[in-house]
Protein backbone atom coordinates (compact mmCIF):
# COMPACT_ATOMS: atom_id res chain seq x y z
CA UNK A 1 0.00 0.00 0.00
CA UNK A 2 2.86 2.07 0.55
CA UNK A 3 5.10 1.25 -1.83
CA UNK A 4 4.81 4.20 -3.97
CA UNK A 5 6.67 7.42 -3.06
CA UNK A 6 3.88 9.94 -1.09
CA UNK A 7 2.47 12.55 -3.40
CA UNK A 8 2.53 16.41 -2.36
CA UNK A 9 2.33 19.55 -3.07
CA UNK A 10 4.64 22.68 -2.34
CA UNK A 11 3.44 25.74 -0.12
CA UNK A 12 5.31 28.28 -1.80
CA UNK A 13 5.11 32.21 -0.85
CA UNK A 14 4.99 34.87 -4.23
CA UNK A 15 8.64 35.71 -2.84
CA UNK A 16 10.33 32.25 -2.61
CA UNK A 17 12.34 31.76 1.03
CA UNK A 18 16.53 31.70 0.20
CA UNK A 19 18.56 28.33 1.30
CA UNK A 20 22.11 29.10 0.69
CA UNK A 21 22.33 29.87 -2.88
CA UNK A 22 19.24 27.47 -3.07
CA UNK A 23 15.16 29.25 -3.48
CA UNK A 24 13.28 26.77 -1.96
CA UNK A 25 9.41 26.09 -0.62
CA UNK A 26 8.73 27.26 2.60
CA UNK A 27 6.81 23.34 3.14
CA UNK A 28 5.67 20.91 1.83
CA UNK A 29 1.99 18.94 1.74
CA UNK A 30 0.82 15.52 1.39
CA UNK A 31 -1.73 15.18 -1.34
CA UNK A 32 -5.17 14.56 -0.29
CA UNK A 33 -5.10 10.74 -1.97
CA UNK A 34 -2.14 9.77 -0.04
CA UNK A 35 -2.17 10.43 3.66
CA UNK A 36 0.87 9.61 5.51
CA UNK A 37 -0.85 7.39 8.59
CA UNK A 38 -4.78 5.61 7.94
CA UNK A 39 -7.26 5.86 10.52
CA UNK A 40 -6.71 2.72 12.09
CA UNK A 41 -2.79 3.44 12.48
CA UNK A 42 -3.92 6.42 14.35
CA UNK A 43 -5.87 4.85 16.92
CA UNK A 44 -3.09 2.46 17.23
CA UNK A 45 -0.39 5.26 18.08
CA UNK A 46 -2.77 7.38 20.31
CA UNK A 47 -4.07 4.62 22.36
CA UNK A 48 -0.24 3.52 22.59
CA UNK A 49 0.47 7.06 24.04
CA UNK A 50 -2.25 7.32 26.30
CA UNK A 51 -1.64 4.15 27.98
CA UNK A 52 1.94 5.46 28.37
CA UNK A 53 0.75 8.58 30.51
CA UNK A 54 -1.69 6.49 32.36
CA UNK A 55 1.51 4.65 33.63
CA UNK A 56 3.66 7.31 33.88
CA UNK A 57 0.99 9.18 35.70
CA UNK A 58 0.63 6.10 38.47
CA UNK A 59 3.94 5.66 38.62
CA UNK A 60 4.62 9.30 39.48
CA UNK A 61 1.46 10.70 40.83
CA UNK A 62 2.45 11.71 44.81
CA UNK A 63 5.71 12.72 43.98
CA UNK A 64 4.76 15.20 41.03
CA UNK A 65 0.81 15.89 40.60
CA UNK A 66 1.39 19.23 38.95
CA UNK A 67 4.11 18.10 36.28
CA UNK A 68 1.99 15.67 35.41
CA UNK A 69 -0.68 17.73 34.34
CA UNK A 70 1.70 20.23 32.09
CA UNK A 71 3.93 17.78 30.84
CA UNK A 72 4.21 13.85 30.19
CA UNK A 73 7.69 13.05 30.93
CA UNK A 74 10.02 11.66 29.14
CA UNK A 75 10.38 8.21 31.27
CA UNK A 76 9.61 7.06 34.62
CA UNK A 77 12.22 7.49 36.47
CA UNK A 78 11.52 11.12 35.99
CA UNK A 79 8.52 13.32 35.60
CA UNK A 80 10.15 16.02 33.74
CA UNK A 81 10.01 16.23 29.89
CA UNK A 82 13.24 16.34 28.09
CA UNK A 83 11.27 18.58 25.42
CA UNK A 84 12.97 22.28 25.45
CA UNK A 85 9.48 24.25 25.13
CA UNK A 86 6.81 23.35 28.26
CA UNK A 87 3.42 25.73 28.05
CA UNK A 88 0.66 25.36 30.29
CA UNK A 89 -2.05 23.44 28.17
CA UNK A 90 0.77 21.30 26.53
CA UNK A 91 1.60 17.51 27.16
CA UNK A 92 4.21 15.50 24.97
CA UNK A 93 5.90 11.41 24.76
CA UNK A 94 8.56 11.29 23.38
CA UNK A 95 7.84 8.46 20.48
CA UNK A 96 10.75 6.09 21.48
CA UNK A 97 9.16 6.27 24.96
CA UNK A 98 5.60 5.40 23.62
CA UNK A 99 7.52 2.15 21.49
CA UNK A 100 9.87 0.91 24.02
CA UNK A 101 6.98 1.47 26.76
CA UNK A 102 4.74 -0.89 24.71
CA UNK A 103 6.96 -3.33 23.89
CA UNK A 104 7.69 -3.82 27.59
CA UNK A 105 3.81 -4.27 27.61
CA UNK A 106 3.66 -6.66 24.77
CA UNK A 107 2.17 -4.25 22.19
CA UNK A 108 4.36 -4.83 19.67
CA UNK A 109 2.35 -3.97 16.91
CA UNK A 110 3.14 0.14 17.70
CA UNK A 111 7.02 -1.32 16.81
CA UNK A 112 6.08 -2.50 13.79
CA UNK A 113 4.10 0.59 12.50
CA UNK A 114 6.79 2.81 13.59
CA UNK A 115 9.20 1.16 11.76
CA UNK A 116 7.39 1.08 8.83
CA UNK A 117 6.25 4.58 8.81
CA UNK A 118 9.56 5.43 9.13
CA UNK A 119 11.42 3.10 6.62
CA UNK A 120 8.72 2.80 4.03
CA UNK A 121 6.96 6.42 3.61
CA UNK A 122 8.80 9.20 6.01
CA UNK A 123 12.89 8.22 4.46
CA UNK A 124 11.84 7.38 1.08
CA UNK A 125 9.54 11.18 0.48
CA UNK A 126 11.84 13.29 2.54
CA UNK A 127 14.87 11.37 0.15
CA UNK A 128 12.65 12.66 -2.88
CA UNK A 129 11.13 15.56 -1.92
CA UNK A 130 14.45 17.68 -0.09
CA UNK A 131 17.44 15.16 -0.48
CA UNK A 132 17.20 14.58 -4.14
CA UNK A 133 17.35 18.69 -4.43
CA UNK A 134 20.26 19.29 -2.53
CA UNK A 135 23.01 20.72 -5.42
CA UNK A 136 25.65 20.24 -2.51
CA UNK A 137 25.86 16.96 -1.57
CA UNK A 138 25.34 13.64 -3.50
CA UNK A 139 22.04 12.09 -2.23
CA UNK A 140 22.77 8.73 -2.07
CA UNK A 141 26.12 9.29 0.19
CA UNK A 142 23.54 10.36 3.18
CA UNK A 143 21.74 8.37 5.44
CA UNK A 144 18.57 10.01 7.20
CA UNK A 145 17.52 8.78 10.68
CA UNK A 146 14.67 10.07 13.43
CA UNK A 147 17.09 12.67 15.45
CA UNK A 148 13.52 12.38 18.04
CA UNK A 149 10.00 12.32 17.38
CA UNK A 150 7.34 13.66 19.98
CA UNK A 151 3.57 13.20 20.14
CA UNK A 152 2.09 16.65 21.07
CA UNK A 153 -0.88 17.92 22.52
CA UNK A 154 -2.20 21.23 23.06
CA UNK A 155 -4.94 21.65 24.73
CA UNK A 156 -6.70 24.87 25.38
CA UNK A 157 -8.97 24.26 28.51
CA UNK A 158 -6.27 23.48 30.42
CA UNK A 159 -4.33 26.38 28.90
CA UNK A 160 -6.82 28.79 29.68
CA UNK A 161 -7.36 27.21 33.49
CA UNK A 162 -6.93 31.24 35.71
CA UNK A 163 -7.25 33.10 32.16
CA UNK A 164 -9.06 36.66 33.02
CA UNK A 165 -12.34 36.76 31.67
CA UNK A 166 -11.79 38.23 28.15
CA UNK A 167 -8.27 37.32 28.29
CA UNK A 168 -7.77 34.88 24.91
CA UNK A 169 -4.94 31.91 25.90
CA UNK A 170 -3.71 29.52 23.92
CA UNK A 171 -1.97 26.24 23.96
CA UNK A 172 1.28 26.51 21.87
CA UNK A 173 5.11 26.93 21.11
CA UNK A 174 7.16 30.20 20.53
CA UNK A 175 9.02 30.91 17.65
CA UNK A 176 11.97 28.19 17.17
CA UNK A 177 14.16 26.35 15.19
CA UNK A 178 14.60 22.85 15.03
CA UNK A 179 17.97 20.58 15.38
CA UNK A 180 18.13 18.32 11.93
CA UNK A 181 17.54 18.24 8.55
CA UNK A 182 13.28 18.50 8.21
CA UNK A 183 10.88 18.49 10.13
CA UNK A 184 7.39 16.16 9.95
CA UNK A 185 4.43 17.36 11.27
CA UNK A 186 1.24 14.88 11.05
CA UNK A 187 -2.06 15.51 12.29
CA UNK A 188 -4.00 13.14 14.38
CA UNK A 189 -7.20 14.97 14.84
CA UNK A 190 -9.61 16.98 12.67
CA UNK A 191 -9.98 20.17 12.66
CA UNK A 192 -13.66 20.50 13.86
CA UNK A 193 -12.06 19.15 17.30
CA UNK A 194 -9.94 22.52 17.99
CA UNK A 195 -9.81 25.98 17.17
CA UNK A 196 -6.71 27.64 15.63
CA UNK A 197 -3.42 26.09 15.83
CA UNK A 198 -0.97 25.05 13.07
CA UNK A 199 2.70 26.12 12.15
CA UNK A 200 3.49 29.61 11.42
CA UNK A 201 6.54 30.40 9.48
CA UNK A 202 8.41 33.74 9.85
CA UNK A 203 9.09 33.60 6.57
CA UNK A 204 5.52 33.93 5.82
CA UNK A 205 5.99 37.51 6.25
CA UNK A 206 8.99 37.91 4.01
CA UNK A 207 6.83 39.83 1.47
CA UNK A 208 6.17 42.37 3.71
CA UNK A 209 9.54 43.62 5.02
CA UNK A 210 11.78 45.62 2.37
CA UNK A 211 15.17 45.48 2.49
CA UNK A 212 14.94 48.70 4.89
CA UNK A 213 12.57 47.18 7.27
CA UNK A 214 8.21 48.16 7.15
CA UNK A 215 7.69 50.59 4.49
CA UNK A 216 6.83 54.00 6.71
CA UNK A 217 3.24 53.61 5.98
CA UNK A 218 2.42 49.97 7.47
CA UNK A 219 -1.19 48.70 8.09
CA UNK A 220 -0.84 45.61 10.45
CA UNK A 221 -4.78 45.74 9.68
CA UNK A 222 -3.64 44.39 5.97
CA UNK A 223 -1.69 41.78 6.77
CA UNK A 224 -3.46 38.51 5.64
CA UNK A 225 -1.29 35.33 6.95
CA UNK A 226 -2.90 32.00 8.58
CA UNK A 227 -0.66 29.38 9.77
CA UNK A 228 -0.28 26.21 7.89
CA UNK A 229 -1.88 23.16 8.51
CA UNK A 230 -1.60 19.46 6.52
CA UNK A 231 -4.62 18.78 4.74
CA UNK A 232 -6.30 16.17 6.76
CA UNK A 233 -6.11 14.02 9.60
CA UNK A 234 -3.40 11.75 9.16
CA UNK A 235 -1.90 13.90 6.48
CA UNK A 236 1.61 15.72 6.73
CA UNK A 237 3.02 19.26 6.80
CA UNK A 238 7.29 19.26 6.18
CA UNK A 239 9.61 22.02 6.53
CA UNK A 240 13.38 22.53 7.06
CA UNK A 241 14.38 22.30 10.62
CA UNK A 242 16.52 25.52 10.28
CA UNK A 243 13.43 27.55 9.20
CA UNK A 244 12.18 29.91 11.93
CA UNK A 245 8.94 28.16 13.09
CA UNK A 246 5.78 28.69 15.77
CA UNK A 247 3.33 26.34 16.91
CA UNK A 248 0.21 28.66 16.28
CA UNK A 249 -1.95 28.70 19.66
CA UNK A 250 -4.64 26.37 20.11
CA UNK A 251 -7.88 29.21 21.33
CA UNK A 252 -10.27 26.19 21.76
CA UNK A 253 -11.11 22.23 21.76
CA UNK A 254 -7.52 19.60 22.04
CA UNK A 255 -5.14 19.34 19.07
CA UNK A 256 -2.70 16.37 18.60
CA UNK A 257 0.43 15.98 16.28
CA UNK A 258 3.59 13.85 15.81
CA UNK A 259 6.05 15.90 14.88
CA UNK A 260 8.97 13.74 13.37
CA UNK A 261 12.40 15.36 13.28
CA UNK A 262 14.84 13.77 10.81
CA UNK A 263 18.71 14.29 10.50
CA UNK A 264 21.35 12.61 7.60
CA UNK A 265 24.62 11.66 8.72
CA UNK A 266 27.29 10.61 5.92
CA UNK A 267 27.15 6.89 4.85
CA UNK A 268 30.22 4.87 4.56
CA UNK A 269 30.37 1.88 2.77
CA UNK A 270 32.44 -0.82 4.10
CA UNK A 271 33.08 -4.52 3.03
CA UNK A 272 32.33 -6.99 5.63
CA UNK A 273 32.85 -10.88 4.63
CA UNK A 274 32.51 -10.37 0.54
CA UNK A 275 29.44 -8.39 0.83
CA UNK A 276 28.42 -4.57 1.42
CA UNK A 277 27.32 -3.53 4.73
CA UNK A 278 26.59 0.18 5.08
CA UNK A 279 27.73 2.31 8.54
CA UNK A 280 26.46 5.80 9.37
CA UNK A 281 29.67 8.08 10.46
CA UNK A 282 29.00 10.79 13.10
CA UNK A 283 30.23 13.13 10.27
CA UNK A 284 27.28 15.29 9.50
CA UNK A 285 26.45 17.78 7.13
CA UNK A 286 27.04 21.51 7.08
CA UNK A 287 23.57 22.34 7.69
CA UNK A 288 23.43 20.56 10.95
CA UNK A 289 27.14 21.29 11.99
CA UNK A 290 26.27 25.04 11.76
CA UNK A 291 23.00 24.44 14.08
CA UNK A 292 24.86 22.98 17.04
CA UNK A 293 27.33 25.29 16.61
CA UNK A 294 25.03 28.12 17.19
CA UNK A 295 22.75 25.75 20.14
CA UNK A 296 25.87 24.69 22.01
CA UNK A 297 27.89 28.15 22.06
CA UNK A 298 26.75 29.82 25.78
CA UNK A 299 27.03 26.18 27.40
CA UNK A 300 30.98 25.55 26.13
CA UNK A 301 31.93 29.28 26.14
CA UNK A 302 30.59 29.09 30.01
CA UNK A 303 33.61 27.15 31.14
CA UNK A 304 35.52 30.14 30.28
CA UNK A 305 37.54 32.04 33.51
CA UNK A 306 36.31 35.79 32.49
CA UNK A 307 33.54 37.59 30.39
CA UNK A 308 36.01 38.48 27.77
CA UNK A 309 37.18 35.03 27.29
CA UNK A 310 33.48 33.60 27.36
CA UNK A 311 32.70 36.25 24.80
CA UNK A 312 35.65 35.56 22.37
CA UNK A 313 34.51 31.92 22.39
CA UNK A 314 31.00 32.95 21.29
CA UNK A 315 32.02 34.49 18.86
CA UNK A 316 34.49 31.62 17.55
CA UNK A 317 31.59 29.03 17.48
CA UNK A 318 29.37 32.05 15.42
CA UNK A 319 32.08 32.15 13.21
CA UNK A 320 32.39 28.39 12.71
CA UNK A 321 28.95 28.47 12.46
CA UNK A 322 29.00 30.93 9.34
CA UNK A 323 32.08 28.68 8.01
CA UNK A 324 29.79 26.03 7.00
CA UNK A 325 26.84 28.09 6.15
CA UNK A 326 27.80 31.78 4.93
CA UNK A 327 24.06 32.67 4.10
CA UNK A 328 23.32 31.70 8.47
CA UNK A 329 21.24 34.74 9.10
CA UNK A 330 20.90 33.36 12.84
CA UNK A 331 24.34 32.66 12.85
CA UNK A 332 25.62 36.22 11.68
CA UNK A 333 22.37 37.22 14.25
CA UNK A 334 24.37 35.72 17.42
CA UNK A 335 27.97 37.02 16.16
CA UNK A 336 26.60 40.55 16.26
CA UNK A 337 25.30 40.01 20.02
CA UNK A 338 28.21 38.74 20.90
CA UNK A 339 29.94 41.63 19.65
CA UNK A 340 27.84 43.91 21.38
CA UNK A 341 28.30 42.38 24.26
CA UNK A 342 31.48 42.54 23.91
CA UNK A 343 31.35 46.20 23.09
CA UNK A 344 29.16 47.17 26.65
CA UNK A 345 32.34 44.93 28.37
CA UNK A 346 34.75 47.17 27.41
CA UNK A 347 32.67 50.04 28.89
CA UNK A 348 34.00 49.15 32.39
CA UNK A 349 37.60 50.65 32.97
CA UNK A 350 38.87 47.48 34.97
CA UNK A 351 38.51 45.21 31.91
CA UNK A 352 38.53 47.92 29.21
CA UNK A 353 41.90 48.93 30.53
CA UNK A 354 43.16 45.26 30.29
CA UNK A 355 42.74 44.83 26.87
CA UNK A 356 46.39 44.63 25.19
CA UNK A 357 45.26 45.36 21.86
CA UNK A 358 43.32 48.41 22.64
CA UNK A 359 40.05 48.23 20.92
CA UNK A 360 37.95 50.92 20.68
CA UNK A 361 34.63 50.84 21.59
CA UNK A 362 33.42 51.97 18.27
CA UNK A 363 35.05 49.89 15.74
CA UNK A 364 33.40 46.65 18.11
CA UNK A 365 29.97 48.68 17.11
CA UNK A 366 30.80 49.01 13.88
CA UNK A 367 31.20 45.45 12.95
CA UNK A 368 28.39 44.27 14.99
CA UNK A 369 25.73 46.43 13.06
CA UNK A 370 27.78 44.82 10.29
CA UNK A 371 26.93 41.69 11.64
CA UNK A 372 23.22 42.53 11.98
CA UNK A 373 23.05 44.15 8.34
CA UNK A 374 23.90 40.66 7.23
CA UNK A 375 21.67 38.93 8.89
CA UNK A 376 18.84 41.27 7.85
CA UNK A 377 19.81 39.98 3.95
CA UNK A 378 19.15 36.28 5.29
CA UNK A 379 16.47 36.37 7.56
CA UNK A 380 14.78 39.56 7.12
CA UNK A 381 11.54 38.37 9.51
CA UNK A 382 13.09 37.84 12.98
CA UNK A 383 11.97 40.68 15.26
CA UNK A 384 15.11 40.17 17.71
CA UNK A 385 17.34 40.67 15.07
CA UNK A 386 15.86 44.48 14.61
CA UNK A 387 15.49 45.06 18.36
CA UNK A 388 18.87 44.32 18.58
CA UNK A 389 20.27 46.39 15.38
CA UNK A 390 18.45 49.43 17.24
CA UNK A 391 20.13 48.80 20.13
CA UNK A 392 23.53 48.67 18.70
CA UNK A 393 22.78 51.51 16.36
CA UNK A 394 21.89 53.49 19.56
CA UNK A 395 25.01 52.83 21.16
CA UNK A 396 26.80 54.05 18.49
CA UNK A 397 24.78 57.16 17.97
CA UNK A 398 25.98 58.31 21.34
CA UNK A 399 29.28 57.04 20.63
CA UNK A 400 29.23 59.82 17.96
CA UNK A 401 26.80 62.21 19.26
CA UNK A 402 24.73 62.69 16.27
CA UNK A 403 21.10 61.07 15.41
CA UNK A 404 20.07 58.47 13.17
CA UNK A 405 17.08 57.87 11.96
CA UNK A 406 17.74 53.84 11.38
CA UNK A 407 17.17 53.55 15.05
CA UNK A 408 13.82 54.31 14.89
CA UNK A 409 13.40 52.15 11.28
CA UNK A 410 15.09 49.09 13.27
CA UNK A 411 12.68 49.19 16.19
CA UNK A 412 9.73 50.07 14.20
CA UNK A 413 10.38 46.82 12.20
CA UNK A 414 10.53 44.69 15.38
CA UNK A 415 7.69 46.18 17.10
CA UNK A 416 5.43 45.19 13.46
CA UNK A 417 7.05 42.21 13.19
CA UNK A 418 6.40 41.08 16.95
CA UNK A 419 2.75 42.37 16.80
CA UNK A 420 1.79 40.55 13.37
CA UNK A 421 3.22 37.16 15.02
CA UNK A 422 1.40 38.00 17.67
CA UNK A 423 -1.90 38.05 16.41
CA UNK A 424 -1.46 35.18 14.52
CA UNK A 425 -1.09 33.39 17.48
CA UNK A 426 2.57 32.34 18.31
CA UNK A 427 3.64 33.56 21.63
CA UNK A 428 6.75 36.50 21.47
CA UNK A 429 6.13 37.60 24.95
CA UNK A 430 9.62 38.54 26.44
CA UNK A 431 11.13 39.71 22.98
CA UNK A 432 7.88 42.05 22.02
CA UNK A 433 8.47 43.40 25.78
CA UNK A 434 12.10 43.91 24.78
CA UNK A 435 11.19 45.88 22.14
CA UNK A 436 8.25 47.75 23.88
CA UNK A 437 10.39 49.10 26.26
CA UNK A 438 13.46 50.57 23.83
CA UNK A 439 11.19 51.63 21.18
CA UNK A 440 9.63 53.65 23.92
CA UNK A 441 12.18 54.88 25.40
CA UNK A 442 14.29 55.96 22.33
CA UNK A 443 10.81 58.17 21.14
CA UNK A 444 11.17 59.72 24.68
CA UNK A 445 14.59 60.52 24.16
CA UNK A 446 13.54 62.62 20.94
CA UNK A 447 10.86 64.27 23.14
CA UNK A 448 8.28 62.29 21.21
CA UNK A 449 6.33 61.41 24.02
CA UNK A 450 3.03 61.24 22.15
CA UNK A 451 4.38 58.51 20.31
CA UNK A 452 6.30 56.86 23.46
CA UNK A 453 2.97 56.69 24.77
CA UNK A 454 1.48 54.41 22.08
CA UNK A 455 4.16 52.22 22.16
CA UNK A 456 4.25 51.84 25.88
CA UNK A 457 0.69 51.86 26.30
CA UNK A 458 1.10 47.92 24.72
CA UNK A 459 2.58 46.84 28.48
CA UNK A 460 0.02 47.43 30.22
CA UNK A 461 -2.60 44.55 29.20
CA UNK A 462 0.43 41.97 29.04
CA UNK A 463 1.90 42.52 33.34
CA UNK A 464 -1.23 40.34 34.39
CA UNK A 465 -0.55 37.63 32.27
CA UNK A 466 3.30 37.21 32.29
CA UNK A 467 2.78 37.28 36.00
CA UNK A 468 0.57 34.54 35.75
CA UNK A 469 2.16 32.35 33.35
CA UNK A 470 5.55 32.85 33.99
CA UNK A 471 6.18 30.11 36.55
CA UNK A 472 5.01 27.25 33.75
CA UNK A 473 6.68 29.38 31.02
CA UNK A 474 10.37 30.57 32.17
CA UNK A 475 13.42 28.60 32.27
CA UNK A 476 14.32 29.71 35.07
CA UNK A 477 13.18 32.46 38.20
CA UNK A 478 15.83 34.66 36.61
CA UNK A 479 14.59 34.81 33.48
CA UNK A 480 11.04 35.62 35.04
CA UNK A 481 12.47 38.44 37.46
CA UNK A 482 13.95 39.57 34.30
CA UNK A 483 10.49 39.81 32.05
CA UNK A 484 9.33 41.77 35.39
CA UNK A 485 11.75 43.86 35.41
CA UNK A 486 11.25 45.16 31.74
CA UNK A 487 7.73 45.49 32.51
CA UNK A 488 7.76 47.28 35.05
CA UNK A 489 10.56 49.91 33.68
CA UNK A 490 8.06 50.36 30.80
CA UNK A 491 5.38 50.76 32.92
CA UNK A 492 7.49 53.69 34.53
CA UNK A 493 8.38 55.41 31.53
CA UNK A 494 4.88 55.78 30.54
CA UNK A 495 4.09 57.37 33.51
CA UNK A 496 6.72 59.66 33.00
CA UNK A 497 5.93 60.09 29.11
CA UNK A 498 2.12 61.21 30.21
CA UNK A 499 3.23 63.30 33.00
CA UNK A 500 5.87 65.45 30.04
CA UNK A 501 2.60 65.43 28.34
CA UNK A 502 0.53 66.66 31.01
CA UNK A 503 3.27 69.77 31.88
């Protein structure tokens, strides 16, 4: 039944997303006469992972109650998911949880429909839908494999469980990348079960954002972008893991996915007793070399003895980064903050002073905007990366003493960018703040505190809500003291705005 190659379709934009040197489709569809899973297989993987949360749950009830009801874990000897983005409303198994979990209960039939989902339809569509493309490497000298797999579900009661009457929560993921090669994302339940959801790309708003940033004269009103969704129940949505990605927020009802991420490794062919026998090497390719690169750099560069060191390092693992894939917009994105880091280091005299090649302060500024500029050319849709341009071009505006009107341009961008996303659903919480806060306060700086005040006004209807979600949201208390603290300083600085106003 599956022995023919799935049929799809590409979701293409009227301004085609750049891969390297490489236009590609921003995803890619399974037709409507050739699902990737049949009903029956369906029912056969959801009852498999709902019989492994039932014993998870048992096995882990008194010691964790509350964990259990935001997240699955990821085996039983712990109650904490190893997935990297927990929400209130979500719950996830890891897949080779759900298998081994059922084999240990004699289910193997969820083995053998794994393996063949994998082995007969995922390898052999993603092989000649994305490998087969590839002008860099030859195909056939890559193996792909399942780098994980998760079964997700978001579920919107439980996300909206203390929501403030009129308050609209929903159960979903923030704007991310993936580790791998592409991503598969497979729906399990119809759509007349849930309202909203899907997977948003940022690139899905590449058409609107000039090479400047948002033309002066922007109507967020205008801007007409759903997230995408596979076709069908059991049908598939696939994307490039490196492609800037949200899981739209579930408003109403339960929606449930596998999302399948898939890596290739290099394949070495080795003779073993007359007779071929192939080996995957840990040698991987550029793509994925550049992504943990980037995801490992403030973990290794924190063994470092001092800031300067730990910033230097960054930087080194950015660069390495950009080595393998010169066209990394994220990549050039996280050189630049490292430079500017770097550049608010050398502000204090003690370790300004010890620096025996006597950089100025300036020249650091100069290539991080650099840095930023590039990354603008790659991946022109990322709010943070125009947040942080303003920034740096602030810094060097008072470096030189003299205006520039990019500043405003740069935040401008990031404050449309962060509102469209936002009302499409995908949660940019902490970064919009960011931006609220030094879009506002640069206006107030140019005595525009008419306009300050619209900006900053924003805050206000977001405190109650980061205060309330923050403890199932954050990574850590730090990082929630942190979204407080730029709250409240915006909060402040429209007081004062109103009271200039009110003189």
């Amino acid at each position: 039944e599956h022995d023919e190659i799935l049929s799809y379709n590409d979701v293409a934009l009227d301004q085609l997303v750049t891969k390297g040197d490489e236009k590609h489709r921003v995803a890619i569809r399974t037709k409507q006469s050739t699902p990737l899973l049949q009903h029956h297989e369906i029912l056969c993987l959801k009852e498999a992972v709902e019989l492994y949360w039932e014993g998870l749950s048992s096995y882990k009830i008194e010691e964790s109650p509350q964990s259990n009801r935001n997240s699955t874990g990821s085996n039983h000897s712990s109650a904490k998911s190893r997935f990297t983005y927990q929400r209130r409303g979500n719950s996830e198994a890891h897949l080779s949880d759900v298998v081994k979990f059922s084999h240990s209960q004699e289910k193997t039939q969820v083995t053998s429909l794994v393996n063949d989902l994998l082995l007969n339809r995922v390898y052999p569509w993603i092989r000649d839908a994305y490998l087969s493309k590839e002008t860099t490497i030859r195909p056939k000298d890559w193996e792909l494999y399942v780098y994980d797999s998760l079964f997700i579900r978001y579920n919107a009661t439980e996300a909206n469980i203390d929501a403030v009457i009129g308050e609209r929560v929903g159960a979903g993921q923030p704007l991310h990348r993936d580790l791998g090669y592409v991503s598969v994302n497979i729906m399990l339940n119809s759509q007349r079960e849930f309202e909203g959801g899907g997977t948003f790309f940022e690139n899905q708003l590449r058409s609107l954002i000039s090479e400047d940033g948002v033309p002066e004269l922007f109507d967020e009103a205008a801007v007409d972008v759903l997230p995408l969704k596979p076709l069908g129940v059991g049908h598939a949505l696939v994307h490039y893991s490196s492609d800037r990605h949200a899981g739209a927020a579930t408003f109403g009802g339960v929606r449930d996915i596998l999302v399948i991420f898939v890596a290739a490794a290099a394949r070495n062919e080795n003779e073993k007793d007359g007779s071929q026998s192939t080996v995957t090497t840990g040698r991987a390719p550029t793509w994925e070399r550049a992504a943990r690169l980037k995801s490992t750099s403030r973990g290794n560069c924190s063994k470092c003895s001092s800031i300067v060191d730990h910033l230097a390092c960054r930087m080194l693992h950015h660069r390495l980064a950009i080595g393998h894939v010169p066209n990394d917009g994220e990549a050039w994105h996280y050189l630049g903050m490292a430079m500017l880091e770097f550049y608010e280091v050398l502000q204090y005299p003690d370790i300004g002073n010890s620096n025996p090649d006597s950089i100025e302060g300036e020249d650091v500024l100069e290539l991080s905007i650099e840095c930023f500029n590039k990354a603008t050319r790659h991946t022109p849709c990322d709010g943070r990366l125009y947040n942080n341009l303003g920034i740096a071009l602030e810094r060097l505006s008072e470096c030189r003493r003299e205006s520039d009107e990019r500043i405003k341009r740069a935040y401008k961008t990031s404050f449309v960018i962060h509102s469209v996303c936002e009302k499409i659903g995908c949660d940019v919480g902490a970064d919009f703040e960011r931006t609220i806060l030094n879009y506002g306060l640069h206006l107030s700086k140019q005595d525009d505190f008419e306009g300050a005040i619209r900006i900053l006004s924003q805050i206000e209807s977001r405190a109650a809500s980061s205060n309330k979600n923050s403890e199932l949201t954050s990574g850590s208390m730090h990082a929630n003291d942190s979204r407080q603290k730029i709250i409240q300083d915006a909060k402040g600085l429209l007081s004062f705005c109103a009271s200039q106003i009110a003189k």
